[in-house]
Protein backbone atom coordinates (compact mmCIF):
# COMPACT_ATOMS: atom_id res chain seq x y z
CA UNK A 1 0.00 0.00 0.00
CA UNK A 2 1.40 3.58 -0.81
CA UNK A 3 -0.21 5.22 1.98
CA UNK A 4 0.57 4.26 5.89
CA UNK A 5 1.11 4.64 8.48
CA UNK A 6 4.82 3.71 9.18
CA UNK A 7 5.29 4.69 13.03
CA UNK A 8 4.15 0.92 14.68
CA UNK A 9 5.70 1.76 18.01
CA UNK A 10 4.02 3.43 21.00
CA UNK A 11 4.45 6.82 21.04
CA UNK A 12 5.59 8.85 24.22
CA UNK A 13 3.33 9.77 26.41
CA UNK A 14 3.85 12.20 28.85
CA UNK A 15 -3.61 15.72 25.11
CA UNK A 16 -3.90 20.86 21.20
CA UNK A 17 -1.04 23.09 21.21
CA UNK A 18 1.81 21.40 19.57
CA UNK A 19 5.12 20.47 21.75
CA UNK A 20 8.15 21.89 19.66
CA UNK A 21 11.08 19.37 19.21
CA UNK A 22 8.70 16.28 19.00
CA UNK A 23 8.19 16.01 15.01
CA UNK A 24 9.61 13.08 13.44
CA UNK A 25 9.34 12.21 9.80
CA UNK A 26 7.33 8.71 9.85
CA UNK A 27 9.27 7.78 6.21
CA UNK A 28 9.25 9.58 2.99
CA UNK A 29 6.98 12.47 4.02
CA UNK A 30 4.11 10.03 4.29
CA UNK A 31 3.53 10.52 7.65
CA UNK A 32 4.49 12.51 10.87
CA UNK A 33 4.21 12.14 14.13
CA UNK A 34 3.58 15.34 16.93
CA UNK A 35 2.55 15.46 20.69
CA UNK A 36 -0.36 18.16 21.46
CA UNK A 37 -1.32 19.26 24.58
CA UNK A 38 -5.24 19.40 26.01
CA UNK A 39 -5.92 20.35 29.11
CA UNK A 40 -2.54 19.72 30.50
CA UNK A 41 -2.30 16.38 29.05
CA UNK A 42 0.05 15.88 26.42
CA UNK A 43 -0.81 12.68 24.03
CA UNK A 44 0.84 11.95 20.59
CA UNK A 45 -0.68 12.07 17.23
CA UNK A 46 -0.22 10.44 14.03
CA UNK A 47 -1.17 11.37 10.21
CA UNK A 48 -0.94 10.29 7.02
CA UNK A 49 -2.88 10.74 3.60
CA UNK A 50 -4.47 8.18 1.15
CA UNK A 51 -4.93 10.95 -2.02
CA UNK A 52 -7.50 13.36 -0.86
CA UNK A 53 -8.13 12.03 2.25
CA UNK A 54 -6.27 13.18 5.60
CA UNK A 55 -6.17 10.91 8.24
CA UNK A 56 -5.39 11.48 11.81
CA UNK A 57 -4.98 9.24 14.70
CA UNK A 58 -4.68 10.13 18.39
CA UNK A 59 -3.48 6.97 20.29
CA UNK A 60 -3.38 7.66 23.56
CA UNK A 61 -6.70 9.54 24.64
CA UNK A 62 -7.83 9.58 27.99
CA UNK A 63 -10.11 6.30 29.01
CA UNK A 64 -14.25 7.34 28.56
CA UNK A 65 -15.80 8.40 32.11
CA UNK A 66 -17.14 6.22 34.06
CA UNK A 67 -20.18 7.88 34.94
CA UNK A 68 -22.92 7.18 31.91
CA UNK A 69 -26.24 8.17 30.56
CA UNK A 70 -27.82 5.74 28.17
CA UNK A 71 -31.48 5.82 26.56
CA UNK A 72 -33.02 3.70 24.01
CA UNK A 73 -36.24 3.98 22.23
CA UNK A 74 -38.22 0.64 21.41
CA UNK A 75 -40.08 -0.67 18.55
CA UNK A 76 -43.24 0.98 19.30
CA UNK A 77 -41.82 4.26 20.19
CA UNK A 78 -42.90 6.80 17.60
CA UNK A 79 -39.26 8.17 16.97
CA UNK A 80 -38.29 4.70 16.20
CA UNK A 81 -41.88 4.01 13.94
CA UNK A 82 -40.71 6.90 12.19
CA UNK A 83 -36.75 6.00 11.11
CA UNK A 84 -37.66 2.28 10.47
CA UNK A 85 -40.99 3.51 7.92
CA UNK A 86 -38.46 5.68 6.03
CA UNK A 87 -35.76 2.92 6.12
CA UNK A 88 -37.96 -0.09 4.90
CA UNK A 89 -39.47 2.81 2.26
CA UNK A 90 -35.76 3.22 1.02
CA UNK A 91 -34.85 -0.31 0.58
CA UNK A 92 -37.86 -1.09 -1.27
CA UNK A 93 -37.81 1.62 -3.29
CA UNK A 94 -34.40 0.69 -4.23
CA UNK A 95 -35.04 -2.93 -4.53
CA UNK A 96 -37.66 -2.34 -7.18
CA UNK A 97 -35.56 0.10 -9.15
CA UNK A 98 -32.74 -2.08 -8.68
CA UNK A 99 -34.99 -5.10 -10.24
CA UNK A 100 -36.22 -2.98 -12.76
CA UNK A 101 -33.80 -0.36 -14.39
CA UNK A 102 -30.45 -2.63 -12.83
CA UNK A 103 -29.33 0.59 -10.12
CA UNK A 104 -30.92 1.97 -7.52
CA UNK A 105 -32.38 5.56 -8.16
CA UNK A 106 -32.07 8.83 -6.77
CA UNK A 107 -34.18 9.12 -3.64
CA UNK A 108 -34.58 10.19 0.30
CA UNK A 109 -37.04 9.90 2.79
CA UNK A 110 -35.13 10.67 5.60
CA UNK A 111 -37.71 14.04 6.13
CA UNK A 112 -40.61 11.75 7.21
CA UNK A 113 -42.80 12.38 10.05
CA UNK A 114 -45.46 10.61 11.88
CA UNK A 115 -47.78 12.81 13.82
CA UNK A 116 -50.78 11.01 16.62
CA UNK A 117 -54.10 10.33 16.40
CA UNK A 118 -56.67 10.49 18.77
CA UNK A 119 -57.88 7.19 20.93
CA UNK A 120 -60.26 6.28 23.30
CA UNK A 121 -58.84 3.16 26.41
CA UNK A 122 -60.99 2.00 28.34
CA UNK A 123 -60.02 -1.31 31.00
CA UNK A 124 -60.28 -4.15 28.81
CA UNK A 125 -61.27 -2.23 25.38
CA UNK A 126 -59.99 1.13 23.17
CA UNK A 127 -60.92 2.16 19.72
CA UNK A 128 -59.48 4.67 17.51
CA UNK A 129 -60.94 7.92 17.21
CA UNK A 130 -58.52 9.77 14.66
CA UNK A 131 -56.03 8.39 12.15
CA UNK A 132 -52.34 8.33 12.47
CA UNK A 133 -51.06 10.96 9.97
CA UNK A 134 -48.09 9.68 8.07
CA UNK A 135 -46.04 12.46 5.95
CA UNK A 136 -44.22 10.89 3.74
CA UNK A 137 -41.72 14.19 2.63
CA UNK A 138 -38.76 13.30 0.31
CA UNK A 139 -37.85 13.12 -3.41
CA UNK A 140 -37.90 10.21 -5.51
CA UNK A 141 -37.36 9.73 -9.20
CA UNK A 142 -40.67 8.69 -10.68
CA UNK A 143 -39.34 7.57 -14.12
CA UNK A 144 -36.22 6.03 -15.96
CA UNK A 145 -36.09 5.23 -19.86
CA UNK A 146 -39.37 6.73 -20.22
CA UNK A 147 -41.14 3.93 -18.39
CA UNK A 148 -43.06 5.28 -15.32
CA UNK A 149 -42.42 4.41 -11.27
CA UNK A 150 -45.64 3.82 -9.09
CA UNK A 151 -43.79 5.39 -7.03
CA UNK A 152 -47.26 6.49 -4.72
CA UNK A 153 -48.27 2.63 -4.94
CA UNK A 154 -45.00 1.70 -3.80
CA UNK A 155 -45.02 3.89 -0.58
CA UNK A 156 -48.32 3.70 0.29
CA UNK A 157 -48.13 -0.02 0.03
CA UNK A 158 -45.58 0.23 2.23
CA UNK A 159 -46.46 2.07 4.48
CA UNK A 160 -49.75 -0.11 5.59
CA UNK A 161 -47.73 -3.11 5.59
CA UNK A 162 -45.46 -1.69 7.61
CA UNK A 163 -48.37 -0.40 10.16
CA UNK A 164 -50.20 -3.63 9.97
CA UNK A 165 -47.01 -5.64 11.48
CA UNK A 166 -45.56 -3.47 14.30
CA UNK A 167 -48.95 -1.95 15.27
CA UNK A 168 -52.17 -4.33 13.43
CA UNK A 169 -54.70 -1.98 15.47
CA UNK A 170 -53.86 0.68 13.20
CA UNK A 171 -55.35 -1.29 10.40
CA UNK A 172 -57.81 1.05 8.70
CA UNK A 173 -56.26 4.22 11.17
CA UNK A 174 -53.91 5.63 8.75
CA UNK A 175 -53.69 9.37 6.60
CA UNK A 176 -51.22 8.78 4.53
CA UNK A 177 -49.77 12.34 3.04
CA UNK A 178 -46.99 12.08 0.54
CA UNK A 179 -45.05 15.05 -0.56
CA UNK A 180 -42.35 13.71 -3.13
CA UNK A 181 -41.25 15.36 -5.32
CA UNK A 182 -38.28 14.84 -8.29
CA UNK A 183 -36.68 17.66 -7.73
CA UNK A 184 -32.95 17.94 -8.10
CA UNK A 185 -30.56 19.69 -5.35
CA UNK A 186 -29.57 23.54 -6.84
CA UNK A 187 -25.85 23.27 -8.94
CA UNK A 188 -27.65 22.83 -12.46
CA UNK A 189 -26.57 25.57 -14.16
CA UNK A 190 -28.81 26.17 -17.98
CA UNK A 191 -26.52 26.82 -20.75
CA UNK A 192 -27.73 27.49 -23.95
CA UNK A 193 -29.73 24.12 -25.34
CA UNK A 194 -27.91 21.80 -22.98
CA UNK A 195 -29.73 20.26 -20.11
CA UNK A 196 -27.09 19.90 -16.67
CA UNK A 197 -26.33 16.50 -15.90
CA UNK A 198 -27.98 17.13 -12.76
CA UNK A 199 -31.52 17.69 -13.98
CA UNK A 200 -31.70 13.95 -15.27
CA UNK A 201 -30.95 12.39 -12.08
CA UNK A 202 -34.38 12.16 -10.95
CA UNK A 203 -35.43 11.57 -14.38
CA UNK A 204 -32.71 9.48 -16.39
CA UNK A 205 -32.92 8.47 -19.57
CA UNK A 206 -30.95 5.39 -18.31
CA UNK A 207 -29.02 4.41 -15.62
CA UNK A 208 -25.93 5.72 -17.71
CA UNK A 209 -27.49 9.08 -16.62
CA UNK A 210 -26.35 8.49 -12.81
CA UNK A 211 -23.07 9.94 -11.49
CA UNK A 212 -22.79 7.03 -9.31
CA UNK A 213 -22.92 4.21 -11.88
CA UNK A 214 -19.40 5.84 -13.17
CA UNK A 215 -18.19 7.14 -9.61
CA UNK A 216 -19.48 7.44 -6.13
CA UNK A 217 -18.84 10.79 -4.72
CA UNK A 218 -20.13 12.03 -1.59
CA UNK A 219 -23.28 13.71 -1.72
CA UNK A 220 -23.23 16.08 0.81
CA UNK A 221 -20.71 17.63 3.32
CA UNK A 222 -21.69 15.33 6.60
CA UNK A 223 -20.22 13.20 8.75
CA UNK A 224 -20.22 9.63 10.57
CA UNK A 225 -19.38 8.58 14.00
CA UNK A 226 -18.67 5.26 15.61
CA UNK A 227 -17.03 4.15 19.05
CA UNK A 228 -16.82 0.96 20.09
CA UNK A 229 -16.98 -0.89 22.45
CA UNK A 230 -20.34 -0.62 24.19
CA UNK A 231 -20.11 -1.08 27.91
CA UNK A 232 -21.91 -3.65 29.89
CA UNK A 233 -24.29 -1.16 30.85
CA UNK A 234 -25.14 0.33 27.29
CA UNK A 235 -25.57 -3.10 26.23
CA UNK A 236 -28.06 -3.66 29.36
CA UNK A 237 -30.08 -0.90 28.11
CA UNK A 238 -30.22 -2.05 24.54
CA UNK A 239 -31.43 -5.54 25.91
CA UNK A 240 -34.39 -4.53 28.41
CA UNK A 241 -35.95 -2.17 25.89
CA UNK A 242 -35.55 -5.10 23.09
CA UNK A 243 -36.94 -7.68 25.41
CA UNK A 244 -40.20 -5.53 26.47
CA UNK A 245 -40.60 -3.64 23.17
CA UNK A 246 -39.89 -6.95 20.23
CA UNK A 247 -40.41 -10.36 20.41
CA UNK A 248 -39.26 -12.24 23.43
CA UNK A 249 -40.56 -15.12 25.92
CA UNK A 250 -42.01 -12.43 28.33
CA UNK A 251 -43.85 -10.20 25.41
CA UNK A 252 -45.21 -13.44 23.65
CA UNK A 253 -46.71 -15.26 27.45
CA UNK A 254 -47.85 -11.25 28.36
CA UNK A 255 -49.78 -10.09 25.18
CA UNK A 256 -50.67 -6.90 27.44
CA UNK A 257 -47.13 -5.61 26.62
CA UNK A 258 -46.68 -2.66 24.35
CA UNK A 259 -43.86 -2.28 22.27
CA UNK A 260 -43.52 1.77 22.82
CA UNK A 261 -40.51 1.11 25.41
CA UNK A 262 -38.38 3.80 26.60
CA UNK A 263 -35.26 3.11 29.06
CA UNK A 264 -33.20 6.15 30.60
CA UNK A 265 -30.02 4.70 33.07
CA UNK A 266 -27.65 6.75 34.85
CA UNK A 267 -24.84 4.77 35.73
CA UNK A 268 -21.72 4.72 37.86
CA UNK A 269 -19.32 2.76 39.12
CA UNK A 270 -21.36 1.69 42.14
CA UNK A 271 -24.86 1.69 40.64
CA UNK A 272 -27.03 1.37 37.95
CA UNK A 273 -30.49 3.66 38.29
CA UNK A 274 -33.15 3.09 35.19
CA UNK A 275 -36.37 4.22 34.41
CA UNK A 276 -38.66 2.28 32.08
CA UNK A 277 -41.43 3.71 30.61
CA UNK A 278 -43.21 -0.02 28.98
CA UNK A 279 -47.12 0.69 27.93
CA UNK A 280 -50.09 -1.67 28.35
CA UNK A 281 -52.70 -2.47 26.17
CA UNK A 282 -55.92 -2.00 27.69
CA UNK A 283 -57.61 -5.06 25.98
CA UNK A 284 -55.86 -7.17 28.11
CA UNK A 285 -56.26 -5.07 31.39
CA UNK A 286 -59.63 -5.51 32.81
CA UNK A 287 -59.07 -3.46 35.90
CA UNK A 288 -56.67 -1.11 37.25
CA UNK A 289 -55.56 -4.32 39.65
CA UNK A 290 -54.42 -6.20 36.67
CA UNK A 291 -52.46 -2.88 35.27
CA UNK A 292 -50.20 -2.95 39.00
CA UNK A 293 -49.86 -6.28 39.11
CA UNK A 294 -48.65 -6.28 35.59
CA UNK A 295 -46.01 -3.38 36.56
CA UNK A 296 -44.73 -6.03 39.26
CA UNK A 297 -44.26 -8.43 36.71
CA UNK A 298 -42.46 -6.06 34.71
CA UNK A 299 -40.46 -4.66 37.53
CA UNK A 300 -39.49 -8.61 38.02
CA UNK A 301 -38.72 -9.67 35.43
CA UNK A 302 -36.49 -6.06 35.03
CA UNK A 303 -34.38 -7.63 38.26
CA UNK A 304 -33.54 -10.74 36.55
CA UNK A 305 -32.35 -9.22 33.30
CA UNK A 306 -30.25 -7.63 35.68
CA UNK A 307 -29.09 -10.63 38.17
CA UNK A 308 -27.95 -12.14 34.73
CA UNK A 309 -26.46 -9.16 32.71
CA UNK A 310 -24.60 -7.02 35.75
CA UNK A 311 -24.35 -9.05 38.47
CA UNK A 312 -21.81 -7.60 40.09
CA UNK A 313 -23.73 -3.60 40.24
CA UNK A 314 -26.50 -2.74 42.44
CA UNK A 315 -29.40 -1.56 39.77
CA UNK A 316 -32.61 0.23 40.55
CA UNK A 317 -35.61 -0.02 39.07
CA UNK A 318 -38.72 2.55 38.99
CA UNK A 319 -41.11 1.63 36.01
CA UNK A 320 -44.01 4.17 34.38
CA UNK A 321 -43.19 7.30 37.06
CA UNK A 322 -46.21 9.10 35.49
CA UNK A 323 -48.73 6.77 36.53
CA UNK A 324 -51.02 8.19 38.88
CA UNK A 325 -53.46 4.98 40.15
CA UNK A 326 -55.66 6.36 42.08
CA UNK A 327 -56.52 8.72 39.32
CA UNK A 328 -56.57 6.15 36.54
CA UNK A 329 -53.79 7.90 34.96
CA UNK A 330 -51.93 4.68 33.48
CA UNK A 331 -49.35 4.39 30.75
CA UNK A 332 -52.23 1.87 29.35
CA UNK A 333 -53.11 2.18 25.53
CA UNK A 334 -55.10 0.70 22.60
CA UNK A 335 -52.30 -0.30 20.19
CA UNK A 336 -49.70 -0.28 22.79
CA UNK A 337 -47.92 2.85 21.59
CA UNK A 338 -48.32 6.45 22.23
CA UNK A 339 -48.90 7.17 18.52
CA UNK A 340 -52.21 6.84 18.85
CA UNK A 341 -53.08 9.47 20.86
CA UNK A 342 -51.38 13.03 20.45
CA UNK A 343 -47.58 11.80 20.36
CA UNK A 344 -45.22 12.62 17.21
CA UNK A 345 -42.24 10.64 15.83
CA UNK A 346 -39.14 11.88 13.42
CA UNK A 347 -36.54 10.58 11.64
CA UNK A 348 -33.26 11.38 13.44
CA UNK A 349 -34.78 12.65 16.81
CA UNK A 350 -34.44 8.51 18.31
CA UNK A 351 -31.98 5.77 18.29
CA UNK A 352 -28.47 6.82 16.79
CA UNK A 353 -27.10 4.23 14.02
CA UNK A 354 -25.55 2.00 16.78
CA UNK A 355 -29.38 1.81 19.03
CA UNK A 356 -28.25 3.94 21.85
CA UNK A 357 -28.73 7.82 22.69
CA UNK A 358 -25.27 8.73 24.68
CA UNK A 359 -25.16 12.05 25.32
CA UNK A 360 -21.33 11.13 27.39
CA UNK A 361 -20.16 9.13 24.25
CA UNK A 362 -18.84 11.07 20.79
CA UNK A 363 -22.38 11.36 18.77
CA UNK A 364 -23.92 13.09 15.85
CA UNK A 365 -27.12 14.52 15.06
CA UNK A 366 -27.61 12.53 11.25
CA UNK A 367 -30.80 10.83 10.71
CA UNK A 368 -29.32 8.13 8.83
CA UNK A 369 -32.35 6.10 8.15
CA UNK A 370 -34.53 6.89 4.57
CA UNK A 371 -31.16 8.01 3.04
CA UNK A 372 -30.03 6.99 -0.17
CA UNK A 373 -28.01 3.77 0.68
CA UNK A 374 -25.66 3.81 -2.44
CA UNK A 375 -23.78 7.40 -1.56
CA UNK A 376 -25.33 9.53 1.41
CA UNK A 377 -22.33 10.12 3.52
CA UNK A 378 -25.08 10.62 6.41
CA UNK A 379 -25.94 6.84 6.25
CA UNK A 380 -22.48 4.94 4.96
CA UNK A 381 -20.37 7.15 7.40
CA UNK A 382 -22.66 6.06 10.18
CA UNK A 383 -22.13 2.67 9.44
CA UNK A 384 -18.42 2.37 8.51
CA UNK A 385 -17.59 4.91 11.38
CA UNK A 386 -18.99 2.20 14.34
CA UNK A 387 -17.73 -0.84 11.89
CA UNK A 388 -14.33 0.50 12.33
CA UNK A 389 -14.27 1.13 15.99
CA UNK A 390 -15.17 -2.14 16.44
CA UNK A 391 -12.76 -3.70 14.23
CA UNK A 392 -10.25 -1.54 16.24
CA UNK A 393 -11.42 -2.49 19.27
CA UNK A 394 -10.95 -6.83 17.76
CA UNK A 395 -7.55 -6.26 17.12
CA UNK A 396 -6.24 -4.37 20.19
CA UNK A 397 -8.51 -4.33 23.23
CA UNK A 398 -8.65 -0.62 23.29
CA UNK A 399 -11.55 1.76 23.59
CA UNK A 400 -11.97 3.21 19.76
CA UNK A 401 -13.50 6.41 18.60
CA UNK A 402 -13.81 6.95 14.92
CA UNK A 403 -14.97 10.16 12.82
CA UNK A 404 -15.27 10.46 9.23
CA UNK A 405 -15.97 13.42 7.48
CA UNK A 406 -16.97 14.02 3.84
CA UNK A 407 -16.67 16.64 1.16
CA UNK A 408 -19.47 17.25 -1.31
CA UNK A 409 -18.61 15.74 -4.42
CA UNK A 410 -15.04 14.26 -3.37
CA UNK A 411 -15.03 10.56 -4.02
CA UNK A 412 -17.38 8.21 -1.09
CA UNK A 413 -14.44 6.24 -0.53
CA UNK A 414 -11.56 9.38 -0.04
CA UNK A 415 -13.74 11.12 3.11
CA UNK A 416 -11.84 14.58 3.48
CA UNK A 417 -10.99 13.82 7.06
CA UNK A 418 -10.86 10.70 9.11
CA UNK A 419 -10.36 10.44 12.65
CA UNK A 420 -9.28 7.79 14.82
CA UNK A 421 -8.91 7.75 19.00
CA UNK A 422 -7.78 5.28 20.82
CA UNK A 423 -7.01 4.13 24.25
CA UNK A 424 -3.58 2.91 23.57
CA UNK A 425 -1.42 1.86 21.12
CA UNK A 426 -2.08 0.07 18.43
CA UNK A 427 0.16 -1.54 15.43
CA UNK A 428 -0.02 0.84 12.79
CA UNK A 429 0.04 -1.36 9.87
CA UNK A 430 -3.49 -2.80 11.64
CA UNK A 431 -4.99 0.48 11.42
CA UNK A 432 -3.98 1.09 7.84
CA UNK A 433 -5.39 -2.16 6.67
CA UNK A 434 -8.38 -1.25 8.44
CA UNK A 435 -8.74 2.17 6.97
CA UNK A 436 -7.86 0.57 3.63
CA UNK A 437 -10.54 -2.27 4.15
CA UNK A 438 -13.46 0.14 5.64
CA UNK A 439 -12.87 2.91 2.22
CA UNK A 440 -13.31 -0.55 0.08
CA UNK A 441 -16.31 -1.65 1.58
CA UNK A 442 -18.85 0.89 0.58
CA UNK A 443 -20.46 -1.35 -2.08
CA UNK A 444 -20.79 -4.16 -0.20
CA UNK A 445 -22.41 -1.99 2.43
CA UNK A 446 -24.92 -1.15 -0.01
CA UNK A 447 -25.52 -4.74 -0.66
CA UNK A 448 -26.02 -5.07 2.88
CA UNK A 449 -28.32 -2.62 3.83
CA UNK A 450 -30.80 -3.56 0.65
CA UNK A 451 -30.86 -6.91 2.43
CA UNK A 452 -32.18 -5.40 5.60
CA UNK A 453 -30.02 -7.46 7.82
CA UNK A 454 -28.61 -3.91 8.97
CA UNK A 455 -30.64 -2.21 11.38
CA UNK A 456 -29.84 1.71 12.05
CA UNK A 457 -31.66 2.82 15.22
């Protein structure tokens, strides 16, 4: 490989002002090697350049805190509804263009929003009163070769299939709004007869039309980030919302469990403290007995997750803190999520790509799902950026951090920036084959998330 990094021993140590008299030449002006100084800290720091890419690696950070906030939105939550709609409307968007013109076409619906209906829960019945609105906002292209897209079919298609397996009682409770539109982004500039290249990506003549079937360049300025690994307790809080919010033994023997889950934790190094918001569906509640007793269970089988996941951590419990028995004010619904009644849900404002919400961990604001999965820099980034940590992480037992940053129109696989944070030190010639193998795995990760086997909130 042209481009490494050539320094594979550990660095001194001794965190950004730069220390004059440490800057050594890592071989043939490919790389260098400098100390900086952060907050009285100094830590070295390594970079090299593969073309138009600069990358930078910091090997010696400080360890994370120990003291962590962690929250995770469930299945049913409508945050959640809302990225995984706009995901499953991407990949079959893209499957049927794929199927049908051999590429997949220009299109986002990473603007989509979900906004509450209205619904009536009583103990041991609830109806719907208004519809769930569903806005559908994006662009899509609605043609190629002159044959036409259905592309309104398609989504709304989609979009009651969707409903009718993560929430059935919505079945016939849906306002489905689409505002799509084939619109290309401004840079088409008119001259003379000529139409810009631009203008026919939402309406090619043929698949020859599309930038990306020559080159994939980045399509916005954006960025990804990924750390790895996930502590005991983030992985905790991933597996109580899964187990109250998707399939598991205690959802399928407890059919009055809804799926719109939300768990906040606080942790430090001598305790965990959650709260668990987990709804009940008031078909199976008969009385406001049946709704506490259920909350024990819950609260039970909470304790055991935890006997078997951190054993070794006192962790405290205090399930649906709004409820107010005496007043019948329960977390108890008709479809077992708050959608139907009021609540909104966003792509971007739930789950980042990895499932978590860490406000203490390195984080970024992209809503990745709905994106275009063959070059949005806001999705792939996302992706590769955590893939990376984590191979980082493999190979060296170190806490990773990885950021990747793109350039608008500089190539998907050349980010402008990359950075890399570690723990400790790591062989240098590992972390240039992973660099190397991450920027070659972009179409691939396309493959990938067409299949649906990736899941990005």
């Amino acid at each position: 490989m042209d481009n490494q990094f050539v320094h594979s021993q550990p660095l001194p140590t001794s965190g950004f002002a730069r220390d004059a008299g440490f800057t050594a030449t890592l071989g043939a002006g490919i790389a260098s090697a400098e100390q900086f100084h952060i907050w009285g800290v100094t830590m070295p720091h390594i970079r090299t350049k593969i073309d138009d890419c600069t990358i930078d690696w910091e090997p010696q950070i400080p360890a994370p805190t120990s003291t962590n906030i962690v929250e995770r939105k469930g299945l049913g939550h409508p945050d959640t509804l809302a990225d995984h709609l706009a995901e499953v409307l991407s990949r079959v968007y893209s499957r049927v263009t794929l199927d049908d013109f051999g590429a997949v076409l220009h299109h986002n619906f990473d603007k989509l929003a979900l906004l509450g209906g209205a619904s009536e829960v009583r103990y041991g019945s609830g109806r719907m009163i208004d519809p769930v609105r569903v806005l559908v906002n994006g662009r899509a292209a609605r043609s190629c070769a002159g044959r036409t897209i259905p592309v309104d079919d398609i989504i709304e298609d989609t979009v009651r299939g969707f409903f009718h397996e993560r929430l059935p009682e919505l079945d016939g409770h849906l306002d489905i709004r689409l505002n799509v539109t084939s619109n290309s982004s401004p840079g088409a500039v008119h001259v003379d007869t000529e139409t810009p290249d631009r203008v026919k990506w939402f309406n090619p003549n043929s698949i020859m039309d599309l930038r990306e079937h020559r080159v994939r360049l980045s399509n916005d300025t954006s960025l990804g980030t990924g750390w790895a690994p996930d502590s005991p307790f983030e992985q905790f809080a991933r597996t109580v919302a899964d187990h109250f919010s998707s399939t598991s033994p205690f959802t399928l023997a407890n059919p009055w469990c809804g799926s719109d889950v939300k768990i906040m934790g606080y942790s430090t190094p001598e305790e965990v403290d959650i709260v668990a918001c987990v709804p009940q569906k008031c078909a199976h509640v008969p009385n406001r007995m049946a709704y506490l007793a259920n909350k024990e269970a819950v609260l039970a089988e909470c304790h055991q997750l935890a006997l078997t996941a951190m054993p070794d951590v006192p962790v405290r419990f205090r399930i649906n803190t709004r409820d107010i028995p005496d007043r019948d004010e329960l977390y108890l619904t008709y479809t077992g999520s708050s959608i139907e009644s009021g609540d909104e849900g966003v792509v971007g404002r739930g789950n980042r790509v990895n499932g978590l919400i860490t406000p203490l961990r390195p984080m970024n604001v992209e809503g990745a799902n709905g994106k275009n999965p063959v070059y949005h820099v806001g999705k792939l980034y996302n992706v590769a950026a955590r893939r990376l940590a984590q191979r980082l992480h493999e190979v060296s037992g170190n806490y990773a951090e990885v950021h990747m940053v793109s350039a608008t129109g500089q190539r998907l696989d050349r980010p402008w920036r990359i950075l890399i944070r570690t723990t400790g030190a790591v062989e240098a010639a590992e972390v240039n084959e992973l660099i190397h193998e991450t920027l070659a795995s972009f179409p691939a990760l396309t493959d990938e998330i067409l299949s649906g086997t990736t899941v990005l909130a």
